[in-house]
C-alpha atoms as a PDB file:
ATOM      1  CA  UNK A   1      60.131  12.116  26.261  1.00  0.00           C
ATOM      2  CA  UNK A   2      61.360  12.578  29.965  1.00  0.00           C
ATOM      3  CA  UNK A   3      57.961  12.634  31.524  1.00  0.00           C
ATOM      4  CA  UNK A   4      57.940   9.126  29.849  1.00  0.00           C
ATOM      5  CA  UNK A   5      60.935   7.982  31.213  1.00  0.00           C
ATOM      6  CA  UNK A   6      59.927   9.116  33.980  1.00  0.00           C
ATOM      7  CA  UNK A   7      56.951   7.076  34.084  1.00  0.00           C
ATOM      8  CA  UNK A   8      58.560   4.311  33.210  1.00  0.00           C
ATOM      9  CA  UNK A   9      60.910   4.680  36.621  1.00  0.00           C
ATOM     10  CA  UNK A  10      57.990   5.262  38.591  1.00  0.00           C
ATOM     11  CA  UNK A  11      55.974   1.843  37.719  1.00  0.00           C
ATOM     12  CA  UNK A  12      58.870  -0.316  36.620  1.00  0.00           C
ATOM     13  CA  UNK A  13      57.917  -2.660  39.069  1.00  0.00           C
ATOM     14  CA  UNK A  14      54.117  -3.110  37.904  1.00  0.00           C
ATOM     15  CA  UNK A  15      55.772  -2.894  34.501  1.00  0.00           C
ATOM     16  CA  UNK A  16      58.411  -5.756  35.279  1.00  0.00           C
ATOM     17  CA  UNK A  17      55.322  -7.831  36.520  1.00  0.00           C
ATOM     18  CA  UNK A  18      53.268  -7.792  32.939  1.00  0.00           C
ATOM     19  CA  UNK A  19      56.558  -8.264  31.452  1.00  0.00           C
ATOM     20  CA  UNK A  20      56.789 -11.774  33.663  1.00  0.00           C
ATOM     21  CA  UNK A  21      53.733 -13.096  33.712  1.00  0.00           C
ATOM     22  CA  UNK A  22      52.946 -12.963  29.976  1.00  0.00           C
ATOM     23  CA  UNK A  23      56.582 -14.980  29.645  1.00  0.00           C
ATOM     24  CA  UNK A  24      55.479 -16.971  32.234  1.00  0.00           C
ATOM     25  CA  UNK A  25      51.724 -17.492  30.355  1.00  0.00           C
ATOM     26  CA  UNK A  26      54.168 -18.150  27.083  1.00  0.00           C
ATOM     27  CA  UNK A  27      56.236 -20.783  29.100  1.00  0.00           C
ATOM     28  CA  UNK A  28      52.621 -22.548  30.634  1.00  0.00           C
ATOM     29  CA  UNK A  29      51.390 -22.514  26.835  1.00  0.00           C
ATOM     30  CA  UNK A  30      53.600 -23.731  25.197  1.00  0.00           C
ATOM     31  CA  UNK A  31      54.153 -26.284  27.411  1.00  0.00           C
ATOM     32  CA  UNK A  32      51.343 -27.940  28.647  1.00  0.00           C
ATOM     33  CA  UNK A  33      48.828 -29.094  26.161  1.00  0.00           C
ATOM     34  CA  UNK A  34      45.697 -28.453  28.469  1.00  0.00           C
ATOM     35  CA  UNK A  35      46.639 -24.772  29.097  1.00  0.00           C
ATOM     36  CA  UNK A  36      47.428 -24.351  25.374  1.00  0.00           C
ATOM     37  CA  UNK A  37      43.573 -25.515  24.209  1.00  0.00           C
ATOM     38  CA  UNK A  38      42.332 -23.440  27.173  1.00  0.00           C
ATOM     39  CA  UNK A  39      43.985 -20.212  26.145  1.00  0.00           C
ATOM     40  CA  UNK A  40      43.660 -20.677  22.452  1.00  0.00           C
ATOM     41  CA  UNK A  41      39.982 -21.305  22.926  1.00  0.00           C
ATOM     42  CA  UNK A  42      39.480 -18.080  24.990  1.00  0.00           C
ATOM     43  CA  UNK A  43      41.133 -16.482  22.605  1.00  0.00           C
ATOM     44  CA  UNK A  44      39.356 -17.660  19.595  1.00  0.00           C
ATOM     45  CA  UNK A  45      35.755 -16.746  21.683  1.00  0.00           C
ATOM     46  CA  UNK A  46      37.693 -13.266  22.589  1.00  0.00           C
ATOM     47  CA  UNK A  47      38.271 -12.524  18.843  1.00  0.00           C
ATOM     48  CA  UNK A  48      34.837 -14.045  17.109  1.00  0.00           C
ATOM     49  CA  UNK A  49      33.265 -11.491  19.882  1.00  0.00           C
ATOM     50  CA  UNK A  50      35.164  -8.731  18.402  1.00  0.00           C
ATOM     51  CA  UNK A  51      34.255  -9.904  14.899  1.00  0.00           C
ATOM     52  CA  UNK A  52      30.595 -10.025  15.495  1.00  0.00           C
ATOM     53  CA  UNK A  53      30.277  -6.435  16.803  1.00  0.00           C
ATOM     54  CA  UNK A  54      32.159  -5.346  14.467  1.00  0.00           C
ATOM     55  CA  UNK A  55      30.125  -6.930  11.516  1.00  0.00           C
ATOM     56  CA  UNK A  56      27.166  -5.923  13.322  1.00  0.00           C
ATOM     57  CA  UNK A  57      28.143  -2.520  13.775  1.00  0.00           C
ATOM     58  CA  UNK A  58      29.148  -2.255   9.420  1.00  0.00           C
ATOM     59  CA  UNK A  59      25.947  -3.934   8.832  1.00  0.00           C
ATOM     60  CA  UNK A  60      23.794  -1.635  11.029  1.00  0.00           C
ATOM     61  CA  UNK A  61      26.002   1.463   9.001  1.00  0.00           C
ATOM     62  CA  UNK A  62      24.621  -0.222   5.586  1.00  0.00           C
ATOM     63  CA  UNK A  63      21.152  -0.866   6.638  1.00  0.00           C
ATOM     64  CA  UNK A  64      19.912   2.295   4.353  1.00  0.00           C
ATOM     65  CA  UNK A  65      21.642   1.378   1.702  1.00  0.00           C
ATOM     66  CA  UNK A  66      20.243  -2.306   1.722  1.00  0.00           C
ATOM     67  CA  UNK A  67      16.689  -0.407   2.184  1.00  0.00           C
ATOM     68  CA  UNK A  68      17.116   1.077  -0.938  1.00  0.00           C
ATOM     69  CA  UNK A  69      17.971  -1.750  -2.834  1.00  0.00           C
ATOM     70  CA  UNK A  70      15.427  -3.788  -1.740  1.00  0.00           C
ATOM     71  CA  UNK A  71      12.885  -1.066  -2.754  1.00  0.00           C
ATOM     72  CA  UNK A  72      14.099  -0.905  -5.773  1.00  0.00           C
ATOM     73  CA  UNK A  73      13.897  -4.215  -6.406  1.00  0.00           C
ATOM     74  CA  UNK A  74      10.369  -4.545  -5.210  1.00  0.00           C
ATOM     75  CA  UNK A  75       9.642  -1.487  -7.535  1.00  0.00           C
ATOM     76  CA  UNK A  76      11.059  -3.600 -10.855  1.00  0.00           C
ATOM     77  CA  UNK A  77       8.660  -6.927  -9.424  1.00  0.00           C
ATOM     78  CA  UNK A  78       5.440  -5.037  -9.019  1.00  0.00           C
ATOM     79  CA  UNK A  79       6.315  -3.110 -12.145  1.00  0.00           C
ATOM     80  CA  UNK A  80       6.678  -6.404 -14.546  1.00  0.00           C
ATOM     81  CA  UNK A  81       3.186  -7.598 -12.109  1.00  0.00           C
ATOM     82  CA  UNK A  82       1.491  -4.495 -13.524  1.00  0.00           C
ATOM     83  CA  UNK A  83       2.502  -4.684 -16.464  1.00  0.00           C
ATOM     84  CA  UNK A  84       1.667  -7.906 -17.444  1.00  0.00           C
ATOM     85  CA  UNK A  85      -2.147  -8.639 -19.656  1.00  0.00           C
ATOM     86  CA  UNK A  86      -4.734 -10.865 -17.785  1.00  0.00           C
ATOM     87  CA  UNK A  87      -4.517 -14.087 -19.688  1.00  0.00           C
ATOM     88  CA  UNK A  88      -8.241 -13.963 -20.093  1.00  0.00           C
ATOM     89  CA  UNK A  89      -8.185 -10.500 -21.970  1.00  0.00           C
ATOM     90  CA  UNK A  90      -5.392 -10.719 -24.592  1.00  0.00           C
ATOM     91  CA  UNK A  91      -2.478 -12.478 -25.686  1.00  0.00           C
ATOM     92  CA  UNK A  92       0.027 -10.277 -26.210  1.00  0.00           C
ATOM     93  CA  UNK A  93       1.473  -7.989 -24.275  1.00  0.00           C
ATOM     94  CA  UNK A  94      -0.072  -4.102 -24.223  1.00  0.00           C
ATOM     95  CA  UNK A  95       1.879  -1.469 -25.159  1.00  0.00           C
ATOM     96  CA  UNK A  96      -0.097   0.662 -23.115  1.00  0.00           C
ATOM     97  CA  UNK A  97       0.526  -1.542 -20.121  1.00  0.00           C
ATOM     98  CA  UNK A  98       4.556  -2.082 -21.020  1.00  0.00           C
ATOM     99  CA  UNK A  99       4.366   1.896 -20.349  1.00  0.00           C
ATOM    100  CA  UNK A 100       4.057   2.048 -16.538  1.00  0.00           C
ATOM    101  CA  UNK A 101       7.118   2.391 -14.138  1.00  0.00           C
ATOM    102  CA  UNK A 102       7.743   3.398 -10.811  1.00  0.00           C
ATOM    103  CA  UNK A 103       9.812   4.788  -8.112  1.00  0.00           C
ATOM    104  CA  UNK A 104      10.186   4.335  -4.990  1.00  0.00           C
ATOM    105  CA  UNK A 105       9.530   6.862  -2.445  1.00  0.00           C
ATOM    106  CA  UNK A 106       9.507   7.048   1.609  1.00  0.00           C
ATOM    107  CA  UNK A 107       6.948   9.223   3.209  1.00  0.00           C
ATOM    108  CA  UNK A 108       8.669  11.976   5.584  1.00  0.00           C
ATOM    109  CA  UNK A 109       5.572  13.110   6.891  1.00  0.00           C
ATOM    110  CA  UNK A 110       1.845  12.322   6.658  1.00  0.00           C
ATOM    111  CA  UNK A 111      -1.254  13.606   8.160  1.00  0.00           C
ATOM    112  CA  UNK A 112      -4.634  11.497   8.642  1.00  0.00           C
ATOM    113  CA  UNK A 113      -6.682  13.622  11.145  1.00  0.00           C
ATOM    114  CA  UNK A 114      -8.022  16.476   8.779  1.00  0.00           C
ATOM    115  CA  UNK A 115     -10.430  16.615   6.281  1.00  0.00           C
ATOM    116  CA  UNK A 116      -7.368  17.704   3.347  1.00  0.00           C
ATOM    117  CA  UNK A 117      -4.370  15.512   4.593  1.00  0.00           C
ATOM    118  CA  UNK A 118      -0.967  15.922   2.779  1.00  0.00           C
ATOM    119  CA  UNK A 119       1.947  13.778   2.132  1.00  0.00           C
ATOM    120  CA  UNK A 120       5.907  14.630   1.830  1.00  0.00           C
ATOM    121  CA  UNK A 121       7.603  11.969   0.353  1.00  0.00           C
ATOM    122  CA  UNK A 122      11.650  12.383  -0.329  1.00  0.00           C
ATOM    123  CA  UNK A 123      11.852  11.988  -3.865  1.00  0.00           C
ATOM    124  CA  UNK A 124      11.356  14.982  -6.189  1.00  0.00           C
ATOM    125  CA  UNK A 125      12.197  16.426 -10.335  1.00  0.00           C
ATOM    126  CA  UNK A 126      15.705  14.736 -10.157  1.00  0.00           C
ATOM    127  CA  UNK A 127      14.350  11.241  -9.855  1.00  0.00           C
ATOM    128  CA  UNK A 128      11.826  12.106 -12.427  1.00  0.00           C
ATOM    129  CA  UNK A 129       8.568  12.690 -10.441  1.00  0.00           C
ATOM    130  CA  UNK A 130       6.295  15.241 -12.143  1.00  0.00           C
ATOM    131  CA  UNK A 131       3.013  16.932 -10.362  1.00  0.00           C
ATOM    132  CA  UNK A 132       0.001  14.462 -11.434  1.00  0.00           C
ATOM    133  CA  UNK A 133       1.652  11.401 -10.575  1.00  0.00           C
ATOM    134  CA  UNK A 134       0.006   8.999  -8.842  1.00  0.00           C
ATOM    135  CA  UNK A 135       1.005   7.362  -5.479  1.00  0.00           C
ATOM    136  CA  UNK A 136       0.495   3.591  -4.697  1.00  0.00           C
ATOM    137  CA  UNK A 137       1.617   0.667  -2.615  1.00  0.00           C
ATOM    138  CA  UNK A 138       0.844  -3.354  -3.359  1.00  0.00           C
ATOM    139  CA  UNK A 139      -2.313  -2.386  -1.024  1.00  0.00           C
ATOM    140  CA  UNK A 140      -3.804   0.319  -3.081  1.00  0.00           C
ATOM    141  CA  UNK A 141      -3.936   4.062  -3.664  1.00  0.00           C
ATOM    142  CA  UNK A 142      -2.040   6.102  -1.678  1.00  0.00           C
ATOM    143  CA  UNK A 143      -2.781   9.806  -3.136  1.00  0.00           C
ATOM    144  CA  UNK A 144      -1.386  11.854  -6.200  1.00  0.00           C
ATOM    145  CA  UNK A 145       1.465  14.347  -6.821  1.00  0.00           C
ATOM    146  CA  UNK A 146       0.283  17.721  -6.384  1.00  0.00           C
ATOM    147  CA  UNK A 147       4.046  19.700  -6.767  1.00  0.00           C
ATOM    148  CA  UNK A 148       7.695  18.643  -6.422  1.00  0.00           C
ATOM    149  CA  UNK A 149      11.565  20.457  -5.719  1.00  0.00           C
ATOM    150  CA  UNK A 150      14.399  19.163  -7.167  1.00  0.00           C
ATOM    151  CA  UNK A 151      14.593  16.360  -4.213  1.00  0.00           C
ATOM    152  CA  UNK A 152      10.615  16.709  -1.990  1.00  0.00           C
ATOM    153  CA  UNK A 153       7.384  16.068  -3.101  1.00  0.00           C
ATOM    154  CA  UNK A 154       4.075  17.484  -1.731  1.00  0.00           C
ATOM    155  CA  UNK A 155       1.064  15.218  -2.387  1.00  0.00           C
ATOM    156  CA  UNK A 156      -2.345  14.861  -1.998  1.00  0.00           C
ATOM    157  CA  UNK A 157      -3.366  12.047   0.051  1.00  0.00           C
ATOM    158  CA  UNK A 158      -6.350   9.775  -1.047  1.00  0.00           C
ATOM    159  CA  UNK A 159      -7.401  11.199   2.739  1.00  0.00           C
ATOM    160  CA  UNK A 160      -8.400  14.349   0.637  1.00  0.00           C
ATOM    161  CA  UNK A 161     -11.871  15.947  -0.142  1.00  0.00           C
ATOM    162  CA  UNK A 162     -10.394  16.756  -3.357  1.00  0.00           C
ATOM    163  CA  UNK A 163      -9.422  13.481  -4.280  1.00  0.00           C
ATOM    164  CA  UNK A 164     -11.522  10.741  -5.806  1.00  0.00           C
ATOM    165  CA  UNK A 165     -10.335   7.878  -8.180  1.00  0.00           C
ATOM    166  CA  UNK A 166     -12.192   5.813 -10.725  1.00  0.00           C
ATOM    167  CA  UNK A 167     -12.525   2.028  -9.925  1.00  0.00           C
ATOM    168  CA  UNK A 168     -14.388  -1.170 -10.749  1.00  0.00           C
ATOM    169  CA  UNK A 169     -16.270  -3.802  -8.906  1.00  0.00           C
ATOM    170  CA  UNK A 170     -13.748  -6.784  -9.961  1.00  0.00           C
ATOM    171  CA  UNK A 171     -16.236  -9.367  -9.762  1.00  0.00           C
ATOM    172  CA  UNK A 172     -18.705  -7.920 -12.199  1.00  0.00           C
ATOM    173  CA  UNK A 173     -16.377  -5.851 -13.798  1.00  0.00           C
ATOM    174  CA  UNK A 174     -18.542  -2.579 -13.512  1.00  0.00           C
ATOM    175  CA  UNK A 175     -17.248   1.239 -13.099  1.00  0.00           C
ATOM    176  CA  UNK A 176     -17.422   3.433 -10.490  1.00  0.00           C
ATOM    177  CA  UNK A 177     -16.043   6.436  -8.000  1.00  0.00           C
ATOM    178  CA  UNK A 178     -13.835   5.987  -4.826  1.00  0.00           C
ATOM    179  CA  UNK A 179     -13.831   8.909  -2.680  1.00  0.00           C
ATOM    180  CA  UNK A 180     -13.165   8.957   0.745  1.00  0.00           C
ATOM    181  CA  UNK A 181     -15.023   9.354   3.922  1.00  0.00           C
ATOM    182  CA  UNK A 182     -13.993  11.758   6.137  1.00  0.00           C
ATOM    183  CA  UNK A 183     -13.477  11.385   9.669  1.00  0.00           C
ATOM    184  CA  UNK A 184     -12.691   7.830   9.107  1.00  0.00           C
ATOM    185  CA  UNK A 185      -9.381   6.678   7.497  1.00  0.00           C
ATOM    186  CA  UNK A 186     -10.467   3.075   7.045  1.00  0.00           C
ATOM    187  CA  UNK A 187     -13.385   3.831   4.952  1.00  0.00           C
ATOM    188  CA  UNK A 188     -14.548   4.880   1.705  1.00  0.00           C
ATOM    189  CA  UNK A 189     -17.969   5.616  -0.289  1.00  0.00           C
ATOM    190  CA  UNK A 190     -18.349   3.542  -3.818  1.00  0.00           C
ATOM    191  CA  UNK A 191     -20.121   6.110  -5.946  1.00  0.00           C
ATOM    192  CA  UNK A 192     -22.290   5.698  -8.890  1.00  0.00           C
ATOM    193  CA  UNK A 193     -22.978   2.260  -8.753  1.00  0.00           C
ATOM    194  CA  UNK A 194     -26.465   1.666 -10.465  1.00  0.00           C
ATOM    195  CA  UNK A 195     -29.011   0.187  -8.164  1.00  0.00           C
ATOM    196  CA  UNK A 196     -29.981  -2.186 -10.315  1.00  0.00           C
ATOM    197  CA  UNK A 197     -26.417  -3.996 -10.440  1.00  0.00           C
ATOM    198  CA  UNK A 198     -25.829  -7.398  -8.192  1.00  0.00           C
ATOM    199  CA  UNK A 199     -23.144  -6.025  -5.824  1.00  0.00           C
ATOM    200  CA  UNK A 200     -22.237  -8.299  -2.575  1.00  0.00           C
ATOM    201  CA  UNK A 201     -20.589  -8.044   0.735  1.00  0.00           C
ATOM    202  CA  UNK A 202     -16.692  -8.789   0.562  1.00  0.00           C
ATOM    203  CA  UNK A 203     -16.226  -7.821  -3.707  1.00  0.00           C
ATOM    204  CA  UNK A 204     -13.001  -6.858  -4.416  1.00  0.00           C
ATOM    205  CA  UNK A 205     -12.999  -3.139  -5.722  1.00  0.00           C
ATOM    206  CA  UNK A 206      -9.772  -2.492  -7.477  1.00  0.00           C
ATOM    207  CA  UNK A 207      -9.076   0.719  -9.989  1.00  0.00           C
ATOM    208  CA  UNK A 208      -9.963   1.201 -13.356  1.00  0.00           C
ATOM    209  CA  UNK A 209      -6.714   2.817 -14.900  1.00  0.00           C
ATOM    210  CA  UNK A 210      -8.059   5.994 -16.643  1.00  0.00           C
ATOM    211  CA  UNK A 211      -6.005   8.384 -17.818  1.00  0.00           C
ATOM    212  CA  UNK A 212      -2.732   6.212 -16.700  1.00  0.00           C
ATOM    213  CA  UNK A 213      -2.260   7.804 -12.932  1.00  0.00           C
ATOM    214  CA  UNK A 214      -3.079   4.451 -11.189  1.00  0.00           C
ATOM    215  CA  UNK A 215      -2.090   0.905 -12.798  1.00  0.00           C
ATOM    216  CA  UNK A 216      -5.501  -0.953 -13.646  1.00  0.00           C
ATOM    217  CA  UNK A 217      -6.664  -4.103 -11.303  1.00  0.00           C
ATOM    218  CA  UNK A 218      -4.326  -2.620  -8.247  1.00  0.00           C
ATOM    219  CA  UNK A 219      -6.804  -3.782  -5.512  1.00  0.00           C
ATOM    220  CA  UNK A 220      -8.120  -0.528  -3.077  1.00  0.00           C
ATOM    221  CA  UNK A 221     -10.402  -2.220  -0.535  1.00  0.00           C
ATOM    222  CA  UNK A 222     -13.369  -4.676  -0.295  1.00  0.00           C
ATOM    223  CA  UNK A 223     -17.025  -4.067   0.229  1.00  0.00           C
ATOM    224  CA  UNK A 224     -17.902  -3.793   3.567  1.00  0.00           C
ATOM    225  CA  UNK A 225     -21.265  -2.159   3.591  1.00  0.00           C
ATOM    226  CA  UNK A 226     -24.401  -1.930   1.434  1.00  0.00           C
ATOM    227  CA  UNK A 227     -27.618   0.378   2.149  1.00  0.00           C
ATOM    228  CA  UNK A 228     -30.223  -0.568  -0.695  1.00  0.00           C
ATOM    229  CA  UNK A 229     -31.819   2.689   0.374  1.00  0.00           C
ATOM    230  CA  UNK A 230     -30.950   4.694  -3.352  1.00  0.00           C
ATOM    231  CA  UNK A 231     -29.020   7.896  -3.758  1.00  0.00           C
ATOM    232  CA  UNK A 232     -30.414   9.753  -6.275  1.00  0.00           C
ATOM    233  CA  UNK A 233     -28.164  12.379  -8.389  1.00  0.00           C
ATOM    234  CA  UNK A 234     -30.062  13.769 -12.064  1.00  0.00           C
ATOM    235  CA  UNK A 235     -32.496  11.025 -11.992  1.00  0.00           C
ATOM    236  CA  UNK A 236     -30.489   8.356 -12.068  1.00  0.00           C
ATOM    237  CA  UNK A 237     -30.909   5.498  -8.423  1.00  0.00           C
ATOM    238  CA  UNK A 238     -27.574   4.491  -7.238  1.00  0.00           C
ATOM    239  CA  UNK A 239     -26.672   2.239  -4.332  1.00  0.00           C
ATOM    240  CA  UNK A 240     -24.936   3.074  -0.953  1.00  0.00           C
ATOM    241  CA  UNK A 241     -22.047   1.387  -0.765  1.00  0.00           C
ATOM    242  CA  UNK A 242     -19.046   1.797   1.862  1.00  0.00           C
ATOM    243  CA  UNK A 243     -15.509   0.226   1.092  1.00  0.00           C
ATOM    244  CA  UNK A 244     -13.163  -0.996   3.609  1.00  0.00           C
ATOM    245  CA  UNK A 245      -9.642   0.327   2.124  1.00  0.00           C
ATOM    246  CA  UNK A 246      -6.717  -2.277   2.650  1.00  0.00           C
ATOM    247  CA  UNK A 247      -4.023   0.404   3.454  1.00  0.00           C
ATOM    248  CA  UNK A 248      -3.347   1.765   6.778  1.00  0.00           C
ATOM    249  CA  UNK A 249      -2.782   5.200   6.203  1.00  0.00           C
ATOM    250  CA  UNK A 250      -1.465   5.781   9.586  1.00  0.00           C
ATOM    251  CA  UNK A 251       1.545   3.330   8.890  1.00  0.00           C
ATOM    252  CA  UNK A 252       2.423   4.320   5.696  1.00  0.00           C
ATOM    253  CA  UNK A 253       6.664   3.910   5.106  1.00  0.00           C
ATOM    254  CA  UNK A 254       7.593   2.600   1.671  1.00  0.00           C
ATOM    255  CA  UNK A 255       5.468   3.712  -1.228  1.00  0.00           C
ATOM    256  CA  UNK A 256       5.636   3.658  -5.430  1.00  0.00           C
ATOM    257  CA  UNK A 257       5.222   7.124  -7.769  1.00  0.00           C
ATOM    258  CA  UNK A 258       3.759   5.810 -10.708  1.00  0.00           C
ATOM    259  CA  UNK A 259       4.747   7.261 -14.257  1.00  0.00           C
ATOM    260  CA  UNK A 260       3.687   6.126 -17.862  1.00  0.00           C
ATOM    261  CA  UNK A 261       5.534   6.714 -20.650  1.00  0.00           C
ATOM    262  CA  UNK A 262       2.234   7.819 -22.911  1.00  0.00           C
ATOM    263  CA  UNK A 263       0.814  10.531 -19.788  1.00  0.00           C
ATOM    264  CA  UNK A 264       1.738  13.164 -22.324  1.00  0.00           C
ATOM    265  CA  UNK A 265      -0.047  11.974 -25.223  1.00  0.00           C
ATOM    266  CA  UNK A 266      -3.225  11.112 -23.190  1.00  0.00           C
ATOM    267  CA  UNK A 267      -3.550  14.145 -21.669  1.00  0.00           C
ATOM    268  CA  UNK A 268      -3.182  15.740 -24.638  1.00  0.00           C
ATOM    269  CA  UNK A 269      -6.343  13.451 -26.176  1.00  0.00           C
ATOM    270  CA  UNK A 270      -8.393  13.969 -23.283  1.00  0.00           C
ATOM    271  CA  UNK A 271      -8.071  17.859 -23.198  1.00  0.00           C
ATOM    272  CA  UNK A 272      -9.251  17.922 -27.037  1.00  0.00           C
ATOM    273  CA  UNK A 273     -12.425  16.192 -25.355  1.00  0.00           C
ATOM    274  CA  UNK A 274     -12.391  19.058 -22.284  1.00  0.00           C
ATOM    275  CA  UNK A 275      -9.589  20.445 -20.649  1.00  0.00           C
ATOM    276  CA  UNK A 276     -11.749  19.921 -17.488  1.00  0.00           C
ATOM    277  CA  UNK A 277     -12.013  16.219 -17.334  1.00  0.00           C
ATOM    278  CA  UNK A 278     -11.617  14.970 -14.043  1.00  0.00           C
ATOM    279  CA  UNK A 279      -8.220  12.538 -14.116  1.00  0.00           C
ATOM    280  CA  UNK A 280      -7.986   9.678 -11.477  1.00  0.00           C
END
């Protein structure tokens, strides 16, 4: 307390001054109607500054949070997009398609340069995601769960030799197998495509929706390349076909881990067949 007086004594003049000039600022103010709009102006641009960093700064501070809601939502619209019937198929609404959900996911690390790449995405058991999920985004596959903690997941990336997923030529509504081409994360091989069948440049190629990993008619790619010479695997002719993949696997931020209700029970089916058969 006496090192304050103290001060005080020691710059009572400088002290005295504030003390008069913001009486004598009151005085001009109050009493002359031009300096009273000048200072109440500054002070109104003085104070909306202040305002604006400080909403600025709280809505930097809830920029995450507004992330995740906004994924979420996008989740619940491509969701009720999936799960809707193509008006030209039936006219009520699937069961089987009703069954699909997702949740979002961020990628916390990806690789694209190997022959295997791997995914880490930050959601894991506790929000539901089971090994065997698969991985989308609007723009097509993205890879499949291969094991999860309670909060990471480790996934394959469609950039995998291991990896291959069952699609169809939308246009002429005919199956085949997407796999990827390594050394080149832009393009993929169209597999077991009969030579016979009337493919063109530019068809959409979109998956098929086996075994419920991927959503049916999620567009993967277009088209991009067609060698009429045949590949021939146990006597059967197929084409040579290379797809241009819509993702950019480089880039990828936000993505969707698909579930289905009914993965249980069609496993279970599909392993009466053979507990080998290949899922998407």
């Amino acid at each position: 307390m006496r090192q304050i007086l103290l001060l005080l004594v020691r710059y009572r003049n400088f002290f005295l001054f504030v003390v008069l000039e913001a009486i004598a600022l009151g005085l001009i103010q109050s009493n002359n109607i031009y300096h009273h709009a000048v200072l109440f102006t500054f002070s109104n641009r003085i104070a909306g500054y202040f305002n604006y960093l400080r909403l600025s700064l709280v809505q930097y501070l809830q920029l995450g949070q507004q992330n995740r809601i906004l994924s979420e939502q996008n989740a619940l619209l491509l969701q009720q997009l999936l799960q809707r019937p193509k008006a030209d198929t039936v006219l009520y609404t699937s069961p089987y398609l009703q069954g699909y959900y997702l949740i979002p996911a961020r990628v916390i690390h990806n690789s694209i340069a190997f022959q295997n790449n791997y995914l880490l995405l930050d959601k894991g058991t506790k929000d539901g995601v089971k090994p065997g999920m698969g991985i989308v985004t609007p723009n097509g596959v993205v890879g499949k769960v291969k094991s999860c903690t309670e909060h990471v997941s480790l996934a394959y990336s469609f950039l995998h030799n291991d990896l291959s997923v069952s699609v169809k030529v939308k246009r002429l509504n005919i199956l085949g197998t997407l796999k990827w081409r390594p050394g080149n994360p832009t393009q993929a091989d169209l597999l077991y495509i009969s030579q016979h069948e009337k493919v063109a440049l530019g068809d959409t190629i979109v998956t098929a929706g086996f075994n419920a990993v991927y959503p049916p008619n999620l567009p993967i790619g277009i088209i991009s390349n067609i060698r009429r010479e045949s590949i021939t695997l146990a006597n059967n002719a197929f084409l040579d076909l290379q797809v241009r993949l819509h993702i950019n696997y480089a880039a990828l931020d936000h993505v969707y881990i698909v579930g289905h209700s009914l993965t249980d029970q069609i496993n279970q089916l599909t392993n009466q067949v053979s507990p080998e058969v290949a899922k998407d």
